[in-house]
Every structure is written in structure tokens, then in C-alpha cells.
PDB file of N, CA and C in Angstrom:
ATOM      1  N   UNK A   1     -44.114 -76.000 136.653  1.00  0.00           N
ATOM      2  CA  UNK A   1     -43.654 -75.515 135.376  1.00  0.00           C
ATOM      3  C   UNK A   1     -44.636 -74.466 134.847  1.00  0.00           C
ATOM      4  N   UNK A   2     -44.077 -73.056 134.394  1.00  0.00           N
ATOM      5  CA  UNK A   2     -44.833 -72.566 133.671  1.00  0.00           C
ATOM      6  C   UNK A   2     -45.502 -72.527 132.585  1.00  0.00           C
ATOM      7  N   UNK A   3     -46.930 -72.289 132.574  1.00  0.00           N
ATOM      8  CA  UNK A   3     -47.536 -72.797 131.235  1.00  0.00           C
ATOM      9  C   UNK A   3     -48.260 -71.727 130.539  1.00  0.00           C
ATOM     10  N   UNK A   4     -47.785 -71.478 129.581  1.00  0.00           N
ATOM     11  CA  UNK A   4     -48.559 -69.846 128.620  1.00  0.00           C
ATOM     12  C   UNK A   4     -49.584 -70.424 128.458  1.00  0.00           C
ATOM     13  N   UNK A   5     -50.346 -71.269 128.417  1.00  0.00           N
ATOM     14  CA  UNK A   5     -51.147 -71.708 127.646  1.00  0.00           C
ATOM     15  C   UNK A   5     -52.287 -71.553 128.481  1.00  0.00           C
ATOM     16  N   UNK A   6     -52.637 -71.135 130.106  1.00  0.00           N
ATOM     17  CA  UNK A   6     -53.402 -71.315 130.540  1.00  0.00           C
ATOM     18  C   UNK A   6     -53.862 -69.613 130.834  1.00  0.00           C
ATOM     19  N   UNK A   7     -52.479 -69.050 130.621  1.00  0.00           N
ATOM     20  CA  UNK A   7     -52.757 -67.753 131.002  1.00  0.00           C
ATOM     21  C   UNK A   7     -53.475 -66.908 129.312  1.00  0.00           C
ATOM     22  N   UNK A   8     -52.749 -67.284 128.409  1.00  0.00           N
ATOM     23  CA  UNK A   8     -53.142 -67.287 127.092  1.00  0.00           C
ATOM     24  C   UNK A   8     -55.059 -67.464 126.895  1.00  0.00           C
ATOM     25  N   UNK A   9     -55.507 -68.579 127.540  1.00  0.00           N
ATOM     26  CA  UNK A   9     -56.511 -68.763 127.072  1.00  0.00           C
ATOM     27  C   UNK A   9     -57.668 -68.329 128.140  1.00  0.00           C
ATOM     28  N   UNK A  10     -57.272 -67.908 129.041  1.00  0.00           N
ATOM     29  CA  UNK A  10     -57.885 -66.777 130.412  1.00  0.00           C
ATOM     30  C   UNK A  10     -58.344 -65.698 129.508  1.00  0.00           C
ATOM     31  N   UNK A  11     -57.526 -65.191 128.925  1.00  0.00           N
ATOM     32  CA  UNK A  11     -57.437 -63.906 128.142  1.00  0.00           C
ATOM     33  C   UNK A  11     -58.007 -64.065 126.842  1.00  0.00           C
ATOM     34  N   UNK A  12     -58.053 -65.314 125.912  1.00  0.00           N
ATOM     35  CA  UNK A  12     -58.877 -65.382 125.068  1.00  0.00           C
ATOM     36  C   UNK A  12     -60.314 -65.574 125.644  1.00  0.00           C
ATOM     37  N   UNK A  13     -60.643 -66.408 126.549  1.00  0.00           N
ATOM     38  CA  UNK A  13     -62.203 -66.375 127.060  1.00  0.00           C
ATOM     39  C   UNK A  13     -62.522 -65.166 126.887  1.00  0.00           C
ATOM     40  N   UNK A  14     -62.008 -64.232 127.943  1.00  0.00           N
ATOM     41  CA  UNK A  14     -62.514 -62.443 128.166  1.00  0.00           C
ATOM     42  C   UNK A  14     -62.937 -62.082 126.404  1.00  0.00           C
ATOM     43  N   UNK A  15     -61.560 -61.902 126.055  1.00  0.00           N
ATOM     44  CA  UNK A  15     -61.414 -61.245 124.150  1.00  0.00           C
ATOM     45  C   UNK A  15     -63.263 -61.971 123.769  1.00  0.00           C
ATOM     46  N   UNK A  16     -63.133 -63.425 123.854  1.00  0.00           N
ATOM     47  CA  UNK A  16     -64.252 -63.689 123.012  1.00  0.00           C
ATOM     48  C   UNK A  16     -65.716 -63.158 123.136  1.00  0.00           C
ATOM     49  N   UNK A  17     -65.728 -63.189 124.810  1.00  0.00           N
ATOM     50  CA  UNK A  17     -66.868 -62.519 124.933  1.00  0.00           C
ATOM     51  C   UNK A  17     -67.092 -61.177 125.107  1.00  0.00           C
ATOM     52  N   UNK A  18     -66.470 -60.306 125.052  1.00  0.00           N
ATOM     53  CA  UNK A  18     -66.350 -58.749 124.539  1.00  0.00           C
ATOM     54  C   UNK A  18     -66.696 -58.906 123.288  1.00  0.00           C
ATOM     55  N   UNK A  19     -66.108 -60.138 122.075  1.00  0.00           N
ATOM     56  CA  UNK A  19     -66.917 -59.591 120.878  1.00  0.00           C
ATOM     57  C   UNK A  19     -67.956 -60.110 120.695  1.00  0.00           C
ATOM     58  N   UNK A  20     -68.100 -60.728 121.055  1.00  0.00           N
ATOM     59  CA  UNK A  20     -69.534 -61.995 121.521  1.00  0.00           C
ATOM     60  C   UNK A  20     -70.426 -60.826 121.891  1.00  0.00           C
ATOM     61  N   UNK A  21     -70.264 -60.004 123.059  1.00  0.00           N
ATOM     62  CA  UNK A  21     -71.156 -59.044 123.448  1.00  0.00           C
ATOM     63  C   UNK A  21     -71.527 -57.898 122.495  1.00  0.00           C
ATOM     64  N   UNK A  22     -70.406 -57.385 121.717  1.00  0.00           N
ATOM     65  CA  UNK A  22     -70.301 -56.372 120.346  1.00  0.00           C
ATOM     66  C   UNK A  22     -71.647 -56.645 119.428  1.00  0.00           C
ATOM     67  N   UNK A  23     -71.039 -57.875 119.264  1.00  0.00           N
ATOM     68  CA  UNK A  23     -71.946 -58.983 118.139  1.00  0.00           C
ATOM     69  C   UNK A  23     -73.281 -58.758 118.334  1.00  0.00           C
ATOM     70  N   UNK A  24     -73.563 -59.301 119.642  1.00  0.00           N
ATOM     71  CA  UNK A  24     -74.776 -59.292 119.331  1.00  0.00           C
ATOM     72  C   UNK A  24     -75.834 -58.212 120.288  1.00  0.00           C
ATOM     73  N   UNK A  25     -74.826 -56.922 120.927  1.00  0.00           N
ATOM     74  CA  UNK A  25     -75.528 -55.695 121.096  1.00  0.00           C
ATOM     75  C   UNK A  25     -76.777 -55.244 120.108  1.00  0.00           C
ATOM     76  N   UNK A  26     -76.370 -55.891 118.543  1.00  0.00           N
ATOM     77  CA  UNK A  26     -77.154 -55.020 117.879  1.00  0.00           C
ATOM     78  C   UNK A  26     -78.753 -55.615 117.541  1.00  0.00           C
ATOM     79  N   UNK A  27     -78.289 -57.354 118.021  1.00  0.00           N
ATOM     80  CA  UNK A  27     -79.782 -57.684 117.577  1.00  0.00           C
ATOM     81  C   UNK A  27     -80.394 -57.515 119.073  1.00  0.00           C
ATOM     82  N   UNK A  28     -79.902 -57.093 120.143  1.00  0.00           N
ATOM     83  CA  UNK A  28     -80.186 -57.231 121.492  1.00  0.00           C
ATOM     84  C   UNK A  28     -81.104 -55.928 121.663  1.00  0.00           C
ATOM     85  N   UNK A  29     -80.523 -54.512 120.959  1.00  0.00           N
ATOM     86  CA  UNK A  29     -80.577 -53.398 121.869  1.00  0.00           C
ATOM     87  C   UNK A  29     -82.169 -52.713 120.238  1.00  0.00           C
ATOM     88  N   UNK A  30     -82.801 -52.446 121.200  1.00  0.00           N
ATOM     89  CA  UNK A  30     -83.734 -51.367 120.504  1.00  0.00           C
ATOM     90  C   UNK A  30     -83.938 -50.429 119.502  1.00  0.00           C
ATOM     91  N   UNK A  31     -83.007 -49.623 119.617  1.00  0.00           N
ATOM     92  CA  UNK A  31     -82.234 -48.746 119.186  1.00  0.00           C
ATOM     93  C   UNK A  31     -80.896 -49.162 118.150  1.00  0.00           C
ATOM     94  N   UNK A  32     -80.457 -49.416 117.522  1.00  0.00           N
ATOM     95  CA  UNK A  32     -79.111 -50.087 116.706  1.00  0.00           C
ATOM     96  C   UNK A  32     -78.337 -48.637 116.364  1.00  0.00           C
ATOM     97  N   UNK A  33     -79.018 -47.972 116.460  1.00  0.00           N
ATOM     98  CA  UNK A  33     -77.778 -46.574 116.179  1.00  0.00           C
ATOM     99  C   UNK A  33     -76.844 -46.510 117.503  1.00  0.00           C
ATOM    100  N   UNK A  34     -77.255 -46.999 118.512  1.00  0.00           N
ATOM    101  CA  UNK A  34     -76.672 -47.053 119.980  1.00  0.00           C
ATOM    102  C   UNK A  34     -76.030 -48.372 119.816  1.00  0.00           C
ATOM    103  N   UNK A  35     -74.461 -47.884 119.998  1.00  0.00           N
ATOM    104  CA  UNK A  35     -73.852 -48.975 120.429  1.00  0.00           C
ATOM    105  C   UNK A  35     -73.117 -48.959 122.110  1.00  0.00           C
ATOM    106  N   UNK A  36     -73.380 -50.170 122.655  1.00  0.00           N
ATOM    107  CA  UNK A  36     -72.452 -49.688 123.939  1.00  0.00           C
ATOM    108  C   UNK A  36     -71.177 -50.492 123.912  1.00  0.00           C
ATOM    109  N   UNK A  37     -69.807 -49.441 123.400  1.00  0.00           N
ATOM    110  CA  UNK A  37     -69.110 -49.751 123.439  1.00  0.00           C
ATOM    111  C   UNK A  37     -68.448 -49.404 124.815  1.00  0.00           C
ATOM    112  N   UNK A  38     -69.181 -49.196 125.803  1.00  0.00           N
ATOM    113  CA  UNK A  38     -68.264 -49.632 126.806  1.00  0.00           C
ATOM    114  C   UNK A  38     -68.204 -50.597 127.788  1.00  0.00           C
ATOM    115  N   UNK A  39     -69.157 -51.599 127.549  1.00  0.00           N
ATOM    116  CA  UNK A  39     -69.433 -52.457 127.857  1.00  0.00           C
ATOM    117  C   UNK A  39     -68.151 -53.874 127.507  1.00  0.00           C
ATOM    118  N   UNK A  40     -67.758 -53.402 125.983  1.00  0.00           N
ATOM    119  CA  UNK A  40     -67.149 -54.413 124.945  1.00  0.00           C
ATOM    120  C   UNK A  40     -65.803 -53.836 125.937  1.00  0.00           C
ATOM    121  N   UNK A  41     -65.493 -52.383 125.926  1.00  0.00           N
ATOM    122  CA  UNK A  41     -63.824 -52.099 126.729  1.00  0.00           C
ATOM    123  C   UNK A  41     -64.060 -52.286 127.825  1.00  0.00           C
ATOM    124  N   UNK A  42     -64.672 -52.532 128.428  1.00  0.00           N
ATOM    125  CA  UNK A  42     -64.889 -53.563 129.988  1.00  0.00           C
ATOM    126  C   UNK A  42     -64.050 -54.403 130.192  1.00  0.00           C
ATOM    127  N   UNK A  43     -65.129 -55.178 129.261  1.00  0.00           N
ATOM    128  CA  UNK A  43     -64.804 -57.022 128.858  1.00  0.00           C
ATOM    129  C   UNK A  43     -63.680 -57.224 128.612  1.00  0.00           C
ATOM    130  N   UNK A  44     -62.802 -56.466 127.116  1.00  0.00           N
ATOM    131  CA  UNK A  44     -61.972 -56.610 126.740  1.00  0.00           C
ATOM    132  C   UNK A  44     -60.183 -55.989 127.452  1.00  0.00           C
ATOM    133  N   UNK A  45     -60.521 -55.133 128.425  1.00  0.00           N
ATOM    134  CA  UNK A  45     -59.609 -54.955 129.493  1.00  0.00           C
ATOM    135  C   UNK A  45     -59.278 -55.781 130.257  1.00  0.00           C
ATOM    136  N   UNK A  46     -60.802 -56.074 130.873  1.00  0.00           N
ATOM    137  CA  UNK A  46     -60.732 -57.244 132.252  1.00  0.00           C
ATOM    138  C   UNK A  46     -60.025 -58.641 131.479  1.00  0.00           C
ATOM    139  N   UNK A  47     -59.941 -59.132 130.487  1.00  0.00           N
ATOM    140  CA  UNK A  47     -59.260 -60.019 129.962  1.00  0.00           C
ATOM    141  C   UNK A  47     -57.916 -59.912 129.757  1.00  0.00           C
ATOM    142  N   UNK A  48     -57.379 -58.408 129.703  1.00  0.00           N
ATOM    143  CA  UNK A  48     -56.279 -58.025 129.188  1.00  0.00           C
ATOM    144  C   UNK A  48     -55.586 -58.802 131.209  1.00  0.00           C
ATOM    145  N   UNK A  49     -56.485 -57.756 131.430  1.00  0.00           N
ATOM    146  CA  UNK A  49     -55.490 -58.060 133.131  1.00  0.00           C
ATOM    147  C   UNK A  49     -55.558 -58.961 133.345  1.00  0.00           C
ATOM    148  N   UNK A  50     -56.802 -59.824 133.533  1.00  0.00           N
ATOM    149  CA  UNK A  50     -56.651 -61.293 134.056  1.00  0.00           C
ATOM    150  C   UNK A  50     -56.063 -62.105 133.862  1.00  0.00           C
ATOM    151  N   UNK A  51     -55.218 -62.086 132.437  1.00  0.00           N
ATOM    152  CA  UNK A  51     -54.248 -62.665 131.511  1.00  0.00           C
ATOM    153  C   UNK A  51     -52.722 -62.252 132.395  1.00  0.00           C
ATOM    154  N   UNK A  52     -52.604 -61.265 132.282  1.00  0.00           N
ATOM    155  CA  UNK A  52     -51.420 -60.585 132.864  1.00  0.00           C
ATOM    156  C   UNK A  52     -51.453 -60.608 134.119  1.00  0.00           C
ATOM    157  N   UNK A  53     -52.742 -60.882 135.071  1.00  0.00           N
ATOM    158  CA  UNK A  53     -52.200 -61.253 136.213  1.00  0.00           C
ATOM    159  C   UNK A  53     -52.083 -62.726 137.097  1.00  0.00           C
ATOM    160  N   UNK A  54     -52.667 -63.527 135.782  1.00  0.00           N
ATOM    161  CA  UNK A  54     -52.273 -64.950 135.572  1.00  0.00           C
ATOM    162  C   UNK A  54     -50.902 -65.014 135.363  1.00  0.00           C
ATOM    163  N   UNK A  55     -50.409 -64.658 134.434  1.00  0.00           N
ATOM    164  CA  UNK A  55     -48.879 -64.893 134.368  1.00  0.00           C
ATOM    165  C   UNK A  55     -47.805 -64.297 135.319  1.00  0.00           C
ATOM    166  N   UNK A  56     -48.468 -63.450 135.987  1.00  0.00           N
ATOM    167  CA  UNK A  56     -47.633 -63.194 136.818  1.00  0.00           C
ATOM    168  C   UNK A  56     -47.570 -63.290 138.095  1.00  0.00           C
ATOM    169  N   UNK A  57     -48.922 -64.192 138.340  1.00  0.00           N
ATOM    170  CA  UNK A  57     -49.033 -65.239 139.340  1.00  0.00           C
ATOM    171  C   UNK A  57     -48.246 -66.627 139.412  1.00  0.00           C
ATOM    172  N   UNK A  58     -48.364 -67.134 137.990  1.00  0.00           N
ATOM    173  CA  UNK A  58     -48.081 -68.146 137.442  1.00  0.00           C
ATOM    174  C   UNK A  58     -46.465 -67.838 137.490  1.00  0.00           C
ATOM    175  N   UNK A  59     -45.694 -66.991 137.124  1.00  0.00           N
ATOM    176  CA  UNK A  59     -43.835 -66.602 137.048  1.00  0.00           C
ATOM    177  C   UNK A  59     -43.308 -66.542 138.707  1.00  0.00           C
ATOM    178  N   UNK A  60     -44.391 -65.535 139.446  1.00  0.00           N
ATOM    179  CA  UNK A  60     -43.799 -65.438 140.725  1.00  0.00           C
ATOM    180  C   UNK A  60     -44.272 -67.639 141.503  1.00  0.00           C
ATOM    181  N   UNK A  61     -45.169 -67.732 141.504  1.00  0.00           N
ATOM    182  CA  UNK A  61     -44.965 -69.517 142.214  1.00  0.00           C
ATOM    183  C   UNK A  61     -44.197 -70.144 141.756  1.00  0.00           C
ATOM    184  N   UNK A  62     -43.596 -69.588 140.512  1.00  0.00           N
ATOM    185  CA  UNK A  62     -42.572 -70.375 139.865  1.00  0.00           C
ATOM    186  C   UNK A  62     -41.147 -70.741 140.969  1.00  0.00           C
ATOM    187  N   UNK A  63     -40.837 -69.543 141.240  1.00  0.00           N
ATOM    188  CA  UNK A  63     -40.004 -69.071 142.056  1.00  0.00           C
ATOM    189  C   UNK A  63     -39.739 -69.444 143.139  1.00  0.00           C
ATOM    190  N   UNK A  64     -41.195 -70.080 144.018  1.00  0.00           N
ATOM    191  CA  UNK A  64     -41.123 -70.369 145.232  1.00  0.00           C
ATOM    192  C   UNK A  64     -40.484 -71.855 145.128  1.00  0.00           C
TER     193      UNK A  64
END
């Protein structure tokens, strides 16, 4: 049976720690005028997909 809930929260892990990483870039990094935001659209991509390619792992075994 398919379950949103696992693919859902794949994708919240990623989300959290992209802002988790945001967060605390600033007490981390030397410099605070420097932010590395590309570090955070990394994170926050790789969650996007891993989510989406959970579920669509999860829809196609459905099938079998």
C-alpha cells in the first residue's frame, strides 16, 4: 500500500536541515556578511528529489 507519509517526511528531513544549515551558517562562519546560500539550495533540492523519487518509487512497486 502506498504511503505519503514516508515519502512526505524524506523530504521534510532534507527541508529541515537546509534551514538548520541557514540557521546556523551565521554563528558558524567568520565573516556574517557571507552567507552560503548555496549550500542551503543544495540541501533543499536534494530533498525536493528524494521526496519525488520516493514516491515514485513507492507508485511504480505499487504496480508490480
Amino acid at each position: 500500500m502506498f504511503n505519503w507519509r514516508n515519502a512526505i517526511g524524506l523530504t521534510v528531513i532534507f527541508g529541515f536541515v537546509a534551514v538548520l544549515y541557514a540557521g546556523l551558517w551565521q554563528f558558524v562562519n567568520p565573516t556574517p556578511t557571507a552567507i552560503d546560500w548555496t549550500g542551503f539550495v543544495l540541501l533543499a533540492s536534494l530533498g525536493i528529489a528524494m521526496g519525488f523519487g520516493f514516491i515514485v518509487l513507492l507508485k511504480s512497486s505499487r504496480e508490480l
